[in-house]
C-alpha atoms as a PDB file:
ATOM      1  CA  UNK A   1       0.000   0.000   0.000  1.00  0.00           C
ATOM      2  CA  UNK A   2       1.371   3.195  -0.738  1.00  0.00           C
ATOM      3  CA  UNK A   3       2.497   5.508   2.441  1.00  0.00           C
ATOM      4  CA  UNK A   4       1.093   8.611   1.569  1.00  0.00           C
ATOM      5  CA  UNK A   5      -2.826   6.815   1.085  1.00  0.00           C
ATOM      6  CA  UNK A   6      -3.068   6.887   4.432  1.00  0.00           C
ATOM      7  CA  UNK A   7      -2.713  10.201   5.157  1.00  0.00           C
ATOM      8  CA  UNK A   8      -5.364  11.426   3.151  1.00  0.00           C
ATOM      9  CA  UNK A   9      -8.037   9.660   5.479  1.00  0.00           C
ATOM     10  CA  UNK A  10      -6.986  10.417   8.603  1.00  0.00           C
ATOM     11  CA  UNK A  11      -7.100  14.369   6.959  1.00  0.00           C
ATOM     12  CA  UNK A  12     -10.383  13.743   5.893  1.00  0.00           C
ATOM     13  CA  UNK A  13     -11.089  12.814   9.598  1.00  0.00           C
ATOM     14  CA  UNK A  14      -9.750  15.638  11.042  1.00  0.00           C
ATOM     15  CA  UNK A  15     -11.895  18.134   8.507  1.00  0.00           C
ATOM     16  CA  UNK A  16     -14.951  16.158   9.260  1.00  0.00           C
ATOM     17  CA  UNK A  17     -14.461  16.726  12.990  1.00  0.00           C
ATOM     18  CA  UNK A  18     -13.290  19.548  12.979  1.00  0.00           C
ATOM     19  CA  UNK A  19     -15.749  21.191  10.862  1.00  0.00           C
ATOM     20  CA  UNK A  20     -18.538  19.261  10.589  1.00  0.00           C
ATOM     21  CA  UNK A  21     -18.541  17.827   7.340  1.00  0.00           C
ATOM     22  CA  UNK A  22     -16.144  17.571   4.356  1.00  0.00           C
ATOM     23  CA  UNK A  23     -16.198  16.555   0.350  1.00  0.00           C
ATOM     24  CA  UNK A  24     -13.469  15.715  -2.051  1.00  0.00           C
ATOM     25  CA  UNK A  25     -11.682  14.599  -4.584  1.00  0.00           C
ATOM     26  CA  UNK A  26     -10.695  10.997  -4.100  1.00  0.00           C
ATOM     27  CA  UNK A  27      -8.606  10.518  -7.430  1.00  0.00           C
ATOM     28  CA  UNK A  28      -6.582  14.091  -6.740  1.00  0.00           C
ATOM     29  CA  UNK A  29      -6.608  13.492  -3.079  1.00  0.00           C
ATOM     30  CA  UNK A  30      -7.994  17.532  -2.665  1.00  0.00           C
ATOM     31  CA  UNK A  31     -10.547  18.641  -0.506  1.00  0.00           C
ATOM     32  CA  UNK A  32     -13.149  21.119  -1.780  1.00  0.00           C
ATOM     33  CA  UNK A  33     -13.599  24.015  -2.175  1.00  0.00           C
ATOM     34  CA  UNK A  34     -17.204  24.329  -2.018  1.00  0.00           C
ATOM     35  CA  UNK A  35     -19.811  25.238  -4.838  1.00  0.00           C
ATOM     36  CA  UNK A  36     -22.407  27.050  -5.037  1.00  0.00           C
ATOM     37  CA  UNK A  37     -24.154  24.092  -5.465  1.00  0.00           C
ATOM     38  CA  UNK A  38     -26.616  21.456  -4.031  1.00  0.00           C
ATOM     39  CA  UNK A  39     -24.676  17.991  -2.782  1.00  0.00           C
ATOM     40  CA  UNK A  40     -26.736  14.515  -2.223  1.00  0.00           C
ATOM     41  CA  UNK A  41     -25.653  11.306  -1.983  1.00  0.00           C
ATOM     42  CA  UNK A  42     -25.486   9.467  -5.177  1.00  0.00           C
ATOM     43  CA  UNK A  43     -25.310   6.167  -4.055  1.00  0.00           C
ATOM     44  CA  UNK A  44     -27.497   6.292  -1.171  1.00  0.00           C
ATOM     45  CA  UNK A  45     -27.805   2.818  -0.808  1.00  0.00           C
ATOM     46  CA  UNK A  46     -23.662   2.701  -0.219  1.00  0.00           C
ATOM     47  CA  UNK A  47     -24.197   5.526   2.339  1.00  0.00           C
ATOM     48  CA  UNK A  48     -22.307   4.329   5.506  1.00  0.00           C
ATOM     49  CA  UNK A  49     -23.404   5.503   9.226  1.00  0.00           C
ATOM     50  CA  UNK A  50     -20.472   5.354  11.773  1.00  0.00           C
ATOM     51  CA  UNK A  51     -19.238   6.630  14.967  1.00  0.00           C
ATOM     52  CA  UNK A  52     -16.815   9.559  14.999  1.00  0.00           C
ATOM     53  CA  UNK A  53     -14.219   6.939  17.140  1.00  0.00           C
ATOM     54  CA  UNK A  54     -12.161   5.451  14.300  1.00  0.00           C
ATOM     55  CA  UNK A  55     -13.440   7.410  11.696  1.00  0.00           C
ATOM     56  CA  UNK A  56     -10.059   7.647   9.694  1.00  0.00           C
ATOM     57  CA  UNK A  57     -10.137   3.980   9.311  1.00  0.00           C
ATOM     58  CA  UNK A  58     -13.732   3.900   8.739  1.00  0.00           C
ATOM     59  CA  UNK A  59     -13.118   6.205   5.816  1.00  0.00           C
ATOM     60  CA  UNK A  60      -9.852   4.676   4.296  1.00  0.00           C
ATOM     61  CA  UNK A  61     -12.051   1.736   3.809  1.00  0.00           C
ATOM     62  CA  UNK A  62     -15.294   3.154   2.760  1.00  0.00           C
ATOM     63  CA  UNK A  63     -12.956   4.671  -0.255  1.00  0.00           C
ATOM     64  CA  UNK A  64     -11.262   1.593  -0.610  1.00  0.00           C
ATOM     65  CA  UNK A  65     -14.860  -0.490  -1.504  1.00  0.00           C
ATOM     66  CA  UNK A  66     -15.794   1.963  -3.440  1.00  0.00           C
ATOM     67  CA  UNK A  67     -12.697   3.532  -5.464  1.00  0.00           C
ATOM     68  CA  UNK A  68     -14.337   2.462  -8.467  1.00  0.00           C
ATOM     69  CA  UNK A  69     -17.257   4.733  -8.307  1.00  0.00           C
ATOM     70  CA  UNK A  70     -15.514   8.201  -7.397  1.00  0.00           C
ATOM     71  CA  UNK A  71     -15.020  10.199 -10.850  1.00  0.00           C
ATOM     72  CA  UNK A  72     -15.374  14.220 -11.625  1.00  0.00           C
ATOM     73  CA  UNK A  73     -18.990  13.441 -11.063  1.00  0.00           C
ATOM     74  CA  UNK A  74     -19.254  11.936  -7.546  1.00  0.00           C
ATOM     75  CA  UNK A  75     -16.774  12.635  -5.194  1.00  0.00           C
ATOM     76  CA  UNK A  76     -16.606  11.623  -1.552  1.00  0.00           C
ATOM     77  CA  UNK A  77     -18.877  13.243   0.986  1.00  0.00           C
ATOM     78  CA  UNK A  78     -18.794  12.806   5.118  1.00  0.00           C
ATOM     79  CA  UNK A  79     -20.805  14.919   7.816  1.00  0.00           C
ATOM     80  CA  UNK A  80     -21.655  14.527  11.527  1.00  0.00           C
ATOM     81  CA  UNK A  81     -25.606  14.745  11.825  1.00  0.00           C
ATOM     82  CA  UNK A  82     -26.019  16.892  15.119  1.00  0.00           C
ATOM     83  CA  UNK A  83     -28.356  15.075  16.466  1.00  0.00           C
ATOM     84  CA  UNK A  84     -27.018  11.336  16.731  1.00  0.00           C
ATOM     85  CA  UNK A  85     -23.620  12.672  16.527  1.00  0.00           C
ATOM     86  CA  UNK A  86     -22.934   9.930  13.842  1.00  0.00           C
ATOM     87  CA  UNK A  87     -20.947  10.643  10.579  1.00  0.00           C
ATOM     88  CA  UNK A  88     -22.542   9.725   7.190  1.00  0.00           C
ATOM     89  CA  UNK A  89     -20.220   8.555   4.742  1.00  0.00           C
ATOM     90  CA  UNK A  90     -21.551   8.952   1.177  1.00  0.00           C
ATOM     91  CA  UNK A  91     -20.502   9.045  -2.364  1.00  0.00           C
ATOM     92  CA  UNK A  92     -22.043  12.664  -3.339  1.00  0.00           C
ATOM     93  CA  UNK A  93     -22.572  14.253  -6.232  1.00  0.00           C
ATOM     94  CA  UNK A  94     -24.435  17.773  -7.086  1.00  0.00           C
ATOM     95  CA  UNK A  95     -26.507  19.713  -8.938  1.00  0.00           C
ATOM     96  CA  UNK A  96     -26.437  23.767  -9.552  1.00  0.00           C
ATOM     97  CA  UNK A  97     -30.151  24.096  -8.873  1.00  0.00           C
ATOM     98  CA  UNK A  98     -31.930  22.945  -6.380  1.00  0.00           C
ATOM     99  CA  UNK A  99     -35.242  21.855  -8.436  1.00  0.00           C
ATOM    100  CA  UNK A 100     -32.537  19.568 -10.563  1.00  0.00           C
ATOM    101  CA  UNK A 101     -30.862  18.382  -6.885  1.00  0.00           C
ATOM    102  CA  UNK A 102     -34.170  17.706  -5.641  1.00  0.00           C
ATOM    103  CA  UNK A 103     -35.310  15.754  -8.663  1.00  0.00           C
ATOM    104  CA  UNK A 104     -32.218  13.628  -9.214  1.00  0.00           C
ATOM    105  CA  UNK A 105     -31.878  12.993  -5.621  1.00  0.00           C
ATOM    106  CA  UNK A 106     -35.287  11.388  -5.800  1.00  0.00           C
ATOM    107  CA  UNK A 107     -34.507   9.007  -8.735  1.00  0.00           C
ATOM    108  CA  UNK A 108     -30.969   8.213  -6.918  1.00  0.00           C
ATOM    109  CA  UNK A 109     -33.243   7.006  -4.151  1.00  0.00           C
ATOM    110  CA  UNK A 110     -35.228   4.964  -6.134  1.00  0.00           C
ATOM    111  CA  UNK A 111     -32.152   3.395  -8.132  1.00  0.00           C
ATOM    112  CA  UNK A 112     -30.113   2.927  -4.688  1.00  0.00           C
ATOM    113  CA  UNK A 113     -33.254   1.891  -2.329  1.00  0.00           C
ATOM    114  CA  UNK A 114     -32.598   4.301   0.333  1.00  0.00           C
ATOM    115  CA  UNK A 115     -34.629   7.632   0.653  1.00  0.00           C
ATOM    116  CA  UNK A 116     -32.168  10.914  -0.199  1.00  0.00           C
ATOM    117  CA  UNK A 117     -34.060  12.557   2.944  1.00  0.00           C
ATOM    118  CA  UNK A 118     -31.837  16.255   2.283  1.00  0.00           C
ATOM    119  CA  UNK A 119     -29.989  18.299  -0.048  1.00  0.00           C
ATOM    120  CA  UNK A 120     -27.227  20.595   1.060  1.00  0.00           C
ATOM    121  CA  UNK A 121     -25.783  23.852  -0.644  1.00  0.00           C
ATOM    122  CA  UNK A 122     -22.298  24.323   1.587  1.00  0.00           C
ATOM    123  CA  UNK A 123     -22.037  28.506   0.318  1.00  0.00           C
ATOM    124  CA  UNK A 124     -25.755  29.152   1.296  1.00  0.00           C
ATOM    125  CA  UNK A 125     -24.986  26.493   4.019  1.00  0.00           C
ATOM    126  CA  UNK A 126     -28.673  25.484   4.124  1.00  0.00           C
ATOM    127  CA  UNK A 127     -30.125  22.161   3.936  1.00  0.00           C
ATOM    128  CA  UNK A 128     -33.202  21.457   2.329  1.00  0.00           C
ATOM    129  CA  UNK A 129     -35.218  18.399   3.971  1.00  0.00           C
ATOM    130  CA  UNK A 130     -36.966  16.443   0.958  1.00  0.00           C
ATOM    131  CA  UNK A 131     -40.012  14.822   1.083  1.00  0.00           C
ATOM    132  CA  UNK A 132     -41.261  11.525   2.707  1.00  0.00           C
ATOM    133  CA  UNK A 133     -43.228  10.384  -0.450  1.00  0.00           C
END
């Protein structure tokens, strides 16, 4: 395994604690910056729920299962909900509009057999809370 692969999750770790949440760039090993845009989960049926003890390891092998499926397009995603204090691990992609997030985050949901229950625009930093139909 290369030496510096490491690294990168245990970063990763220390952004998502640190700030609450994080998204990059698996292939270029970069983190952010964040878009104007609306982030969901494009894979939500890959999403993985985990405590924040261990979560460097937790991510180094999230990205490892699914290094395949990280392109320009979807890009790795973590945050700590604030209520259960878990962290969601997600492959996440976006949208620049939030009727396009909304609607593509739907079908994702369908296709991955897990509800997208939010959308997320990091500049704006609001959350939108989608449906429960």
């Amino acid at each position: 395994m290369d030496d510096a692969r490491p690294a990168f999750p245990s970063r990763l770790a220390a952004v998502t604690l640190t700030t609450g949440g994080v998204t990059a760039d698996i292939n270029h090993e970069t983190i952010g910056p964040a878009l104007d845009s609306w982030y969901f989960p494009r894979y939500p049926g890959l999403t993985m729920i985990v405590p924040q003890d261990g979560l460097a390891t937790a991510i180094d092998d999230f990205v490892d299962d699914h290094r395949a499926l990280f392109t320009d397009e979807v890009q790795f995603g973590a945050w700590i909900n604030p209520d259960s204090r878990l962290c969601y691990l997600d492959l996440i992609t976006h949208a620049p509009e939030r009727g396009l997030a909304e609607e593509l985050a739907g079908r994702y949901g369908v296709e991955g057999g897990r509800r997208v229950v939010a959308i997320y625009n990091p500049v704006r930093a609001v959350t939108v809370r989608l449906g429960t139909g």
